[in-house]
PDB file of N, CA and C in Angstrom:
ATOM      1  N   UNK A   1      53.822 168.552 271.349  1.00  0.00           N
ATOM      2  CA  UNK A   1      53.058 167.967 270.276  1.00  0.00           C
ATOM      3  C   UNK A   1      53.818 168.166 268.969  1.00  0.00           C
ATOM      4  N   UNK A   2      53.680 166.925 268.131  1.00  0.00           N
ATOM      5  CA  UNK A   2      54.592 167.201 267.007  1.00  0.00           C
ATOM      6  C   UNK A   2      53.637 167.624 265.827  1.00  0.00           C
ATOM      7  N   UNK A   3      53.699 168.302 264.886  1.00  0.00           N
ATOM      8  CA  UNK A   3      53.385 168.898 263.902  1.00  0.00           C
ATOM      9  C   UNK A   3      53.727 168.895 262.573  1.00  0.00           C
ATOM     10  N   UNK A   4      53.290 167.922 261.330  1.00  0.00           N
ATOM     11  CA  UNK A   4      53.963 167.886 260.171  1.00  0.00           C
ATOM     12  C   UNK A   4      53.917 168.966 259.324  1.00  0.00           C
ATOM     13  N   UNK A   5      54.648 169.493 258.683  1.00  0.00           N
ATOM     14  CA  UNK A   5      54.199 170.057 257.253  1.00  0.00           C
ATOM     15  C   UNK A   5      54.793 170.136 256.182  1.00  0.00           C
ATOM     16  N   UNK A   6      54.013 170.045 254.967  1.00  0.00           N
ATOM     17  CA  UNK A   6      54.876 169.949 253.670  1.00  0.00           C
ATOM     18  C   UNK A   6      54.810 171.491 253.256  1.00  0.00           C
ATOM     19  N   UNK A   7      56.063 171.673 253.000  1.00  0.00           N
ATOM     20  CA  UNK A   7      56.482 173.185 252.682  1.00  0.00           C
ATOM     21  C   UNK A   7      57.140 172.918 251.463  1.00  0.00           C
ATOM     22  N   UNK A   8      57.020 173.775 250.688  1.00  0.00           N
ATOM     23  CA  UNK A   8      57.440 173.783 249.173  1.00  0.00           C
ATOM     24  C   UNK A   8      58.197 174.843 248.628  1.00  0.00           C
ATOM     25  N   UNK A   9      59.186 174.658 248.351  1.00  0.00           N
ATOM     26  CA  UNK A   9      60.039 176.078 247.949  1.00  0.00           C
ATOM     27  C   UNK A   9      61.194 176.384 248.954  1.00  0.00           C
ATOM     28  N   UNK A  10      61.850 175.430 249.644  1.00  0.00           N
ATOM     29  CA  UNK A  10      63.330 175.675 250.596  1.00  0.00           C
ATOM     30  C   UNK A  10      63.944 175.223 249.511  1.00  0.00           C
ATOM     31  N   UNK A  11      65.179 175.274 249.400  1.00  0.00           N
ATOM     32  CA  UNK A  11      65.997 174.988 248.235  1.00  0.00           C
ATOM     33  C   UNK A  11      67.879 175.333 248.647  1.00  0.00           C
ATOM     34  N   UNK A  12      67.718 175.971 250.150  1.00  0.00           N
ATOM     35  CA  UNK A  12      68.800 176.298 250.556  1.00  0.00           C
ATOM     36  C   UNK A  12      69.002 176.185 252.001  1.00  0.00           C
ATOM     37  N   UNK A  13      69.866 176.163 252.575  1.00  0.00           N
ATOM     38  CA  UNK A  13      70.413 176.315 254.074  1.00  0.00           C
ATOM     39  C   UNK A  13      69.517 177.486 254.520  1.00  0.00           C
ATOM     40  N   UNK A  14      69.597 178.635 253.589  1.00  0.00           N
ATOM     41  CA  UNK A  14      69.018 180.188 254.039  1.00  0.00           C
ATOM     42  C   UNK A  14      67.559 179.619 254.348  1.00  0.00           C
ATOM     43  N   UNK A  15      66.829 178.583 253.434  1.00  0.00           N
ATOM     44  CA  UNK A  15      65.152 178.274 253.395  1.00  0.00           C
ATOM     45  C   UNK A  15      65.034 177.706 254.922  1.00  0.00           C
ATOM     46  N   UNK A  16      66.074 177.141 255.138  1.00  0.00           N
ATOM     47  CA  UNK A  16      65.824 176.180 256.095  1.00  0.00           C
ATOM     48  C   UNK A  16      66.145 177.085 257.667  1.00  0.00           C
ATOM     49  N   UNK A  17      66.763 178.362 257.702  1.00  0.00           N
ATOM     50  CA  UNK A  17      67.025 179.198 258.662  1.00  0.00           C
ATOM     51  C   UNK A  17      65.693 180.215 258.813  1.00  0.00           C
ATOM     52  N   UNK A  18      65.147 180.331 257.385  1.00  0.00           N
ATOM     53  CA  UNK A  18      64.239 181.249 257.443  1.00  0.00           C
ATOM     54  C   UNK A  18      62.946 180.666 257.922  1.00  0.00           C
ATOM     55  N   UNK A  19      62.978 179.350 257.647  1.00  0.00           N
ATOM     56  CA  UNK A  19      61.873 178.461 258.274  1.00  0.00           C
ATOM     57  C   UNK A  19      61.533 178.359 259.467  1.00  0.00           C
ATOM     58  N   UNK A  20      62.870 178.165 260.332  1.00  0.00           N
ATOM     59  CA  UNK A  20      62.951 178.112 261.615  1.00  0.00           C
ATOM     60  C   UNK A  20      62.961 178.999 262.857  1.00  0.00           C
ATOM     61  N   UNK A  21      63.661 180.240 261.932  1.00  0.00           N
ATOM     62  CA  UNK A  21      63.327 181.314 262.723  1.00  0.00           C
ATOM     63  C   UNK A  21      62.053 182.006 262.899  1.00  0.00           C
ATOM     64  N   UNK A  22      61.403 181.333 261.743  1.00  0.00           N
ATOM     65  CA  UNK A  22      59.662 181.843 261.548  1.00  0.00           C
ATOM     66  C   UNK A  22      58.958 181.112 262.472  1.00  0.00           C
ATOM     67  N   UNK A  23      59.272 179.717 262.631  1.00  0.00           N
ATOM     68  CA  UNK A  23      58.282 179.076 263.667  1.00  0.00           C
ATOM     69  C   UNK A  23      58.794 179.187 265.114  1.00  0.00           C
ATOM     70  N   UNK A  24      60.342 179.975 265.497  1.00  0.00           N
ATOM     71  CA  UNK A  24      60.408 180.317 266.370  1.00  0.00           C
ATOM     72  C   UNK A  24      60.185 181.799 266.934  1.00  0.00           C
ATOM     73  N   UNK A  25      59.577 182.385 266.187  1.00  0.00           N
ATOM     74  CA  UNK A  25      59.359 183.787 266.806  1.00  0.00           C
ATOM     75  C   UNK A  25      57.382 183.528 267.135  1.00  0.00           C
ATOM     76  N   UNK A  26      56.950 182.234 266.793  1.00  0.00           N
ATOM     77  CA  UNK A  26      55.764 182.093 267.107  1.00  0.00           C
ATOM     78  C   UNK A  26      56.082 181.159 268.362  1.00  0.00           C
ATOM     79  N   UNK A  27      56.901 180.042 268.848  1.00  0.00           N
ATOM     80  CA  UNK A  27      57.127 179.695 269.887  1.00  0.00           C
ATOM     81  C   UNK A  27      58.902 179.202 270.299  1.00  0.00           C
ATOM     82  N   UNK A  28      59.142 180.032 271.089  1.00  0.00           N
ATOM     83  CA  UNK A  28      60.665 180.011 270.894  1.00  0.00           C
ATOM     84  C   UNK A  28      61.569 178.597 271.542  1.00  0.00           C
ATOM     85  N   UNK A  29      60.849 178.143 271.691  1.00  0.00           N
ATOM     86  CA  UNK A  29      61.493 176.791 272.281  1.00  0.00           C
ATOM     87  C   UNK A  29      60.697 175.698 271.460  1.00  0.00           C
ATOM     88  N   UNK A  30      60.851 175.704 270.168  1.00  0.00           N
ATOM     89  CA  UNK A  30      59.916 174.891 269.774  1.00  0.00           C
ATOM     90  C   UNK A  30      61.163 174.207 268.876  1.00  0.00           C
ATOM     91  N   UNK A  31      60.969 173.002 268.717  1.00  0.00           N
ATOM     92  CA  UNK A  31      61.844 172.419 267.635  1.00  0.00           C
ATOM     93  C   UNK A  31      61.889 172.052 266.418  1.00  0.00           C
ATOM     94  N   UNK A  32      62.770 171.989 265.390  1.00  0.00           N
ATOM     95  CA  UNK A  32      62.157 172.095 263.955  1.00  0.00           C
ATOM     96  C   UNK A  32      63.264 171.306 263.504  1.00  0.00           C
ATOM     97  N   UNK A  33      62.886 170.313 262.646  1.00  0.00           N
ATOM     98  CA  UNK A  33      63.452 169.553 261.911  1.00  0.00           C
ATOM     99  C   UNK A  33      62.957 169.491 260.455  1.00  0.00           C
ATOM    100  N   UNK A  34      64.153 169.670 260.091  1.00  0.00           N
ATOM    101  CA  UNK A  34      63.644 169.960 258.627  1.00  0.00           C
ATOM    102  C   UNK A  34      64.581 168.988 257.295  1.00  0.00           C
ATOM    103  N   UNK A  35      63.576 168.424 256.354  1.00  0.00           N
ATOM    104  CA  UNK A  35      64.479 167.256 255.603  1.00  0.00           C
ATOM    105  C   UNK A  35      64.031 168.432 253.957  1.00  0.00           C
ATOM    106  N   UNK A  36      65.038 168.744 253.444  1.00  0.00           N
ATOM    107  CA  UNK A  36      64.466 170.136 251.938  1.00  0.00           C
ATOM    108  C   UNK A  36      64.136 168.673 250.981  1.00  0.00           C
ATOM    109  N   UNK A  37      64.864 167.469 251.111  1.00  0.00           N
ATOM    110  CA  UNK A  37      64.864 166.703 250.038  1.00  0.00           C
ATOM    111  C   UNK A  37      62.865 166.335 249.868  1.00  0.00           C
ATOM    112  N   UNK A  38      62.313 165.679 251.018  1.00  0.00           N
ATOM    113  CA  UNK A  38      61.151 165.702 251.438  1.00  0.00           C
ATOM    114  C   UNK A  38      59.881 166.766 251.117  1.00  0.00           C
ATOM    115  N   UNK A  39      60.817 167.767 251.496  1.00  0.00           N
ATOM    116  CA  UNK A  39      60.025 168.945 251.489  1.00  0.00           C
ATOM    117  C   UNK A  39      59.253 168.800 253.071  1.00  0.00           C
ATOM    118  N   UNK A  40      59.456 168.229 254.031  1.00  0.00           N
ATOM    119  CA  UNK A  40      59.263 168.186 254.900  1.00  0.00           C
ATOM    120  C   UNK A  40      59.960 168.891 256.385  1.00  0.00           C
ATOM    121  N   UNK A  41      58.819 169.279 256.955  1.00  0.00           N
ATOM    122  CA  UNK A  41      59.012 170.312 258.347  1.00  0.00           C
ATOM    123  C   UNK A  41      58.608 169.780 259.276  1.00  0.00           C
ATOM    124  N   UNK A  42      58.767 169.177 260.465  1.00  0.00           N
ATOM    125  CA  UNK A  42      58.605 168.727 261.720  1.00  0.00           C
ATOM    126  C   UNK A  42      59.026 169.481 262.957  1.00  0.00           C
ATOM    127  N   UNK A  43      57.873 169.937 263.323  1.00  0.00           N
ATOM    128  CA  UNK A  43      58.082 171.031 264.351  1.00  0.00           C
ATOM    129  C   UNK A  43      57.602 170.109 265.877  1.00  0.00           C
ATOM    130  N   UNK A  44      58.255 170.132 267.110  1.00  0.00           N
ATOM    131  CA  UNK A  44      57.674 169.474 267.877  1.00  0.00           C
ATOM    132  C   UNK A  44      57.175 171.592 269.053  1.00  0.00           C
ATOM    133  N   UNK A  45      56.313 171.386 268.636  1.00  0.00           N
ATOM    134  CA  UNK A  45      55.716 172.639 269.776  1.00  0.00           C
ATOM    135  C   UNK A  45      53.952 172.779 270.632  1.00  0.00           C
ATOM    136  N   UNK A  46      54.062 173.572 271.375  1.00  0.00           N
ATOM    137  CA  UNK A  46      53.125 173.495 272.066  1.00  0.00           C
ATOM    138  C   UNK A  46      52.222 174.383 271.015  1.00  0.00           C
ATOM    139  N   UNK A  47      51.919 175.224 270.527  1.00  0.00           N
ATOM    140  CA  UNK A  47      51.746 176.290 269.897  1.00  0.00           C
ATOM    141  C   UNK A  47      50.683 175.679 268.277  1.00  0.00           C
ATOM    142  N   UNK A  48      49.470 176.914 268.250  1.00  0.00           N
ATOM    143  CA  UNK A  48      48.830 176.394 267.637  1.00  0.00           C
ATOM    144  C   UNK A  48      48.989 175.894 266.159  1.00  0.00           C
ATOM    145  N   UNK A  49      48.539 174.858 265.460  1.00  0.00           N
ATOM    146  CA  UNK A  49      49.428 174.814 264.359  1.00  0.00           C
ATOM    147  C   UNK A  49      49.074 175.676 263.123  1.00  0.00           C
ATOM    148  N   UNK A  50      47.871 176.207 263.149  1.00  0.00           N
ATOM    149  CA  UNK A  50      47.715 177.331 262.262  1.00  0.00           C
ATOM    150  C   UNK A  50      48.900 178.710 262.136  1.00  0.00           C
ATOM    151  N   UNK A  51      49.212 178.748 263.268  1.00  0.00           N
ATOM    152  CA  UNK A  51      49.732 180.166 263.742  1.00  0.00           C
ATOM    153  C   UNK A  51      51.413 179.748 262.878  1.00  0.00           C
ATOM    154  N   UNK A  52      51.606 178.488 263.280  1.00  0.00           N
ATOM    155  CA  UNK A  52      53.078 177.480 262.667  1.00  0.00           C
ATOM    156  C   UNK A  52      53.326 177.898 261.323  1.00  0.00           C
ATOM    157  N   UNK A  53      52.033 177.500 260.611  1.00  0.00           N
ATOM    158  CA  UNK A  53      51.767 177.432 259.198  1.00  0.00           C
ATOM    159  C   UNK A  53      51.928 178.816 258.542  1.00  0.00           C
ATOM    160  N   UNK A  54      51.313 180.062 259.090  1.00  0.00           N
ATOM    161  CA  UNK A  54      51.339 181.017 258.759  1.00  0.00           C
ATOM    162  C   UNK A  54      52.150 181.336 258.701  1.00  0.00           C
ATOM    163  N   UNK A  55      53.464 181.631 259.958  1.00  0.00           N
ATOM    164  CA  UNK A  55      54.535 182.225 260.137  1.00  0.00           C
ATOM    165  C   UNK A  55      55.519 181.625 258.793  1.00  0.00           C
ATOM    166  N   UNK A  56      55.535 180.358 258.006  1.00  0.00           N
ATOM    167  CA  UNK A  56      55.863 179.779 257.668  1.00  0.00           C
ATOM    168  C   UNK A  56      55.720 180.367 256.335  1.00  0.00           C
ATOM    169  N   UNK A  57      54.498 180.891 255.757  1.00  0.00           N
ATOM    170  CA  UNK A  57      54.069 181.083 254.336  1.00  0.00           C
ATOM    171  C   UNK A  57      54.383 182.679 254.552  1.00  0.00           C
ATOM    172  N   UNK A  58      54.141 183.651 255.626  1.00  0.00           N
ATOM    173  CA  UNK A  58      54.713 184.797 255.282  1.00  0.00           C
ATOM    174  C   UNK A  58      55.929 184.784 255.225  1.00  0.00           C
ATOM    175  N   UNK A  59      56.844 183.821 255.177  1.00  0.00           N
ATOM    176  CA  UNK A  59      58.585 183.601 254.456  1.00  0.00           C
ATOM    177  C   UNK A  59      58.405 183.791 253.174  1.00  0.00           C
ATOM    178  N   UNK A  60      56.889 183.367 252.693  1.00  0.00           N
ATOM    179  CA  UNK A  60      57.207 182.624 251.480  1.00  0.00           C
ATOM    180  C   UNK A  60      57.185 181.856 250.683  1.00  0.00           C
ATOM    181  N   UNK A  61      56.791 181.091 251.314  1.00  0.00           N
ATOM    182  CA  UNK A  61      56.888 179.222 250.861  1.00  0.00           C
ATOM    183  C   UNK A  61      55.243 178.680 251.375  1.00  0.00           C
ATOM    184  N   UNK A  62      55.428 177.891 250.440  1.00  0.00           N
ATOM    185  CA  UNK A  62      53.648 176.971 250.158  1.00  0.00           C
ATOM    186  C   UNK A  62      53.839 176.227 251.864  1.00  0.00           C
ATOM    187  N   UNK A  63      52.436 175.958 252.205  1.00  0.00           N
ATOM    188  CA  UNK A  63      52.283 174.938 253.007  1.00  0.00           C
ATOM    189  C   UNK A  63      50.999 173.773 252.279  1.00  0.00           C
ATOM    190  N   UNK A  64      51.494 172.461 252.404  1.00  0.00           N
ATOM    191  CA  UNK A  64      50.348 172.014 251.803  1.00  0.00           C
ATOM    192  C   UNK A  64      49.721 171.204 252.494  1.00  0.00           C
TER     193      UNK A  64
END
């Protein structure tokens, strides 16, 4: 299942590693595509999307 989110505050390669490794320690085979210009996160995972979101904002960064 794919999963949008607008995340606010990547601004670097590092945002975009820290992003991913966050939604993969909630499902590790999950995929993440990420556009910083957008501000957009596209995760395709099985995994609930609250749990996505969270892992996401304890980085740091807004979800909106």
């Amino acid at each position: 299942m794919q999963h949008l989110f607008e995340v606010q505050g990547m601004t670097c390669g590092h945002c975009e590693k820290a992003v991913t490794q966050a939604v993969q320690r909630i499902d590790a085979h999950a995929s993440v595509q990420i556009d910083r210009g957008q501000n957009r996160v596209v995760v395709d995972s099985s995994a609930d999307p609250a749990a996505l979101r969270a892992a996401i904002e304890e980085e740091g960064y807004q979800v909106a």
